[in-house]
Protein backbone atom coordinates (compact mmCIF):
# COMPACT_ATOMS: atom_id res chain seq x y z
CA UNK A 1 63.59 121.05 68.62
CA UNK A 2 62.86 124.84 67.42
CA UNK A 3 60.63 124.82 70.64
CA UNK A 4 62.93 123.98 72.99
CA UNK A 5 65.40 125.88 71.83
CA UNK A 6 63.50 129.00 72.07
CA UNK A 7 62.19 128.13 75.24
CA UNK A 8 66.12 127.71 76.90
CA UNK A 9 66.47 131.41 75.45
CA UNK A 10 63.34 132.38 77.16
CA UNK A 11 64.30 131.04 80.67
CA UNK A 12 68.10 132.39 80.33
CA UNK A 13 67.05 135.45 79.32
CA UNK A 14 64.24 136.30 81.75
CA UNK A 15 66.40 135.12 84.79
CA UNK A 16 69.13 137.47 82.78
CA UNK A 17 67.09 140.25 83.12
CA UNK A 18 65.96 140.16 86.75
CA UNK A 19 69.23 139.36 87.85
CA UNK A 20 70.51 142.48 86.01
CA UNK A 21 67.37 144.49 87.87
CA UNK A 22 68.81 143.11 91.18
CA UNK A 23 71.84 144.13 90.48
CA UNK A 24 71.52 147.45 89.05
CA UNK A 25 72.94 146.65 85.91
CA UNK A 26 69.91 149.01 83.97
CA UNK A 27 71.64 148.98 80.37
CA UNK A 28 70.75 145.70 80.01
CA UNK A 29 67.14 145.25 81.40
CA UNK A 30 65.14 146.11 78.52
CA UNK A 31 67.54 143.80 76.43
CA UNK A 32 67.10 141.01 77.88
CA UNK A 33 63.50 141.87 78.69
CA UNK A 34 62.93 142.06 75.19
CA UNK A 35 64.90 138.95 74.01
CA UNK A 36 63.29 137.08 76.65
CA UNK A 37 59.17 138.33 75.42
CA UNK A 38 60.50 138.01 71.30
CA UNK A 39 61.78 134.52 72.04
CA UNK A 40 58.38 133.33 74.09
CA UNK A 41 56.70 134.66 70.22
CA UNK A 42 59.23 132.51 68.51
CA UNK A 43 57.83 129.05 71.11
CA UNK A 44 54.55 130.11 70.00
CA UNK A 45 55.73 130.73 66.16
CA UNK A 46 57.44 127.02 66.32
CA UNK A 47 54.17 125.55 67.80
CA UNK A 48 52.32 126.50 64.32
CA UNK A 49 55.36 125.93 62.15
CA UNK A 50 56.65 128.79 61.24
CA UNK A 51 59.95 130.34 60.83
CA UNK A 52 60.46 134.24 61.09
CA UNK A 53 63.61 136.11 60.70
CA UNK A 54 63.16 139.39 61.77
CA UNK A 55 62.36 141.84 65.01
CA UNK A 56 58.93 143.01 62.55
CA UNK A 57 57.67 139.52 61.51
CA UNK A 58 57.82 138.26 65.28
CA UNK A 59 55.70 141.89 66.25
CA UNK A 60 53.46 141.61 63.65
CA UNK A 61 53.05 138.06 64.37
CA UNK A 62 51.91 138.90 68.30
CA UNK A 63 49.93 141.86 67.08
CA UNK A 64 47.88 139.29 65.05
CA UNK A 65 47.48 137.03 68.21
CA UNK A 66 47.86 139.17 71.37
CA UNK A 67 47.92 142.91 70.36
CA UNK A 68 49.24 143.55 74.02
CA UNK A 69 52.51 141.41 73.94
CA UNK A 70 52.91 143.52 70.70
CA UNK A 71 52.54 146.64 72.83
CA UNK A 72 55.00 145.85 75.30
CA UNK A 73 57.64 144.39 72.34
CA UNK A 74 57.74 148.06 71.00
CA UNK A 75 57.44 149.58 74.54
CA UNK A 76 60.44 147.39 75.44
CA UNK A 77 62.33 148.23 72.32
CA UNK A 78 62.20 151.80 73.22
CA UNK A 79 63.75 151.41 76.30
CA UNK A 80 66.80 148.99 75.25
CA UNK A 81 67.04 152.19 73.06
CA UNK A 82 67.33 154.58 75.25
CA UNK A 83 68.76 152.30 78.31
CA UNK A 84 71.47 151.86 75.95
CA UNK A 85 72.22 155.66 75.88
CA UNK A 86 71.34 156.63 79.52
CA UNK A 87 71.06 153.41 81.24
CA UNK A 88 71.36 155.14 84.83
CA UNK A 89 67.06 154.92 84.37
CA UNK A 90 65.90 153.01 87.19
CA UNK A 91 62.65 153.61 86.65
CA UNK A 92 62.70 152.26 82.77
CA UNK A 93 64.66 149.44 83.72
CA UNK A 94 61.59 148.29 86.07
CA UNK A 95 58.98 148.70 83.46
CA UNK A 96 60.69 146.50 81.50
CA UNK A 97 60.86 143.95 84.12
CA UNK A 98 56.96 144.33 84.69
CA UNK A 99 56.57 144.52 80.60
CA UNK A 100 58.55 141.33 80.69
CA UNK A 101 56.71 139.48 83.08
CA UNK A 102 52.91 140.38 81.47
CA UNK A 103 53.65 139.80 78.18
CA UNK A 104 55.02 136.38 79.28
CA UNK A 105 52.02 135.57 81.20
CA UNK A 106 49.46 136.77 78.29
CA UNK A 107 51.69 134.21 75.79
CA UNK A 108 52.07 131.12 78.44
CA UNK A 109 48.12 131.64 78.50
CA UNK A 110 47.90 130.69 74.72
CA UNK A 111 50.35 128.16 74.45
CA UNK A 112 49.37 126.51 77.56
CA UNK A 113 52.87 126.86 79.06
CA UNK A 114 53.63 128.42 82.44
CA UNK A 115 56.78 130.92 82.96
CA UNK A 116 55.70 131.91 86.30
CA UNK A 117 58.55 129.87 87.70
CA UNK A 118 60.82 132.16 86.51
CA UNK A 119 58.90 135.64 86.97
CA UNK A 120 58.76 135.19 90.78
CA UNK A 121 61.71 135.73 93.44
């Protein structure tokens, strides 16, 4: 149940984000973006049994099993931050979207689950 729950978050959220990409809509790229990698965590977190709470248990959790998805949480953190106060950033807004989209792949790689389906156009 947890599993699937998380992974209906994942799929709104990354088709959430690119949508807001396409349409310009920067402030809330990184948001999504980053609700989108934390909740792919939280599929992985449910497939051991675990239950987190927080932003910090979920990115210490990936920096324990894929230091580079942890990366890319933080990275994507930053910019919800400061999309959030200047969110006319183009240029942030598509990192995320690429952040997004690798962190995803690295995590379907370890759980054996493929979100390419819903990284492509």
């Amino acid at each position: 149940m947890e599993f699937e729950r998380h992974l209906r978050n994942v799929e709104e959220n990354v088709k959430a984000a690119r949508h807001a990409y396409r349409m310009g809509w920067h402030t809330v790229v990184a948001e999504t973006a980053f609700k989108a990698v934390e909740r792919a965590v939280e599929m992985h977190v449910a497939l051991e049994g675990i239950h987190m709470r927080s932003h910090s248990e979920r990115i210490e959790f990936a920096n324990e099993k894929y230091p580079e998805v942890a990366r890319a949480l933080r990275r994507l953190r930053r910019n919800y931050g400061d999309l959030g106060y200047d969110g006319i950033n183009g240029d942030r807004a598509a990192e995320s979207v690429s952040l997004m989209k690798k962190a995803l792949r690295i995590i379907g790689e370890v759980i054996d689950f493929d979100f390419e389906k819903w990284l492509v156009e």
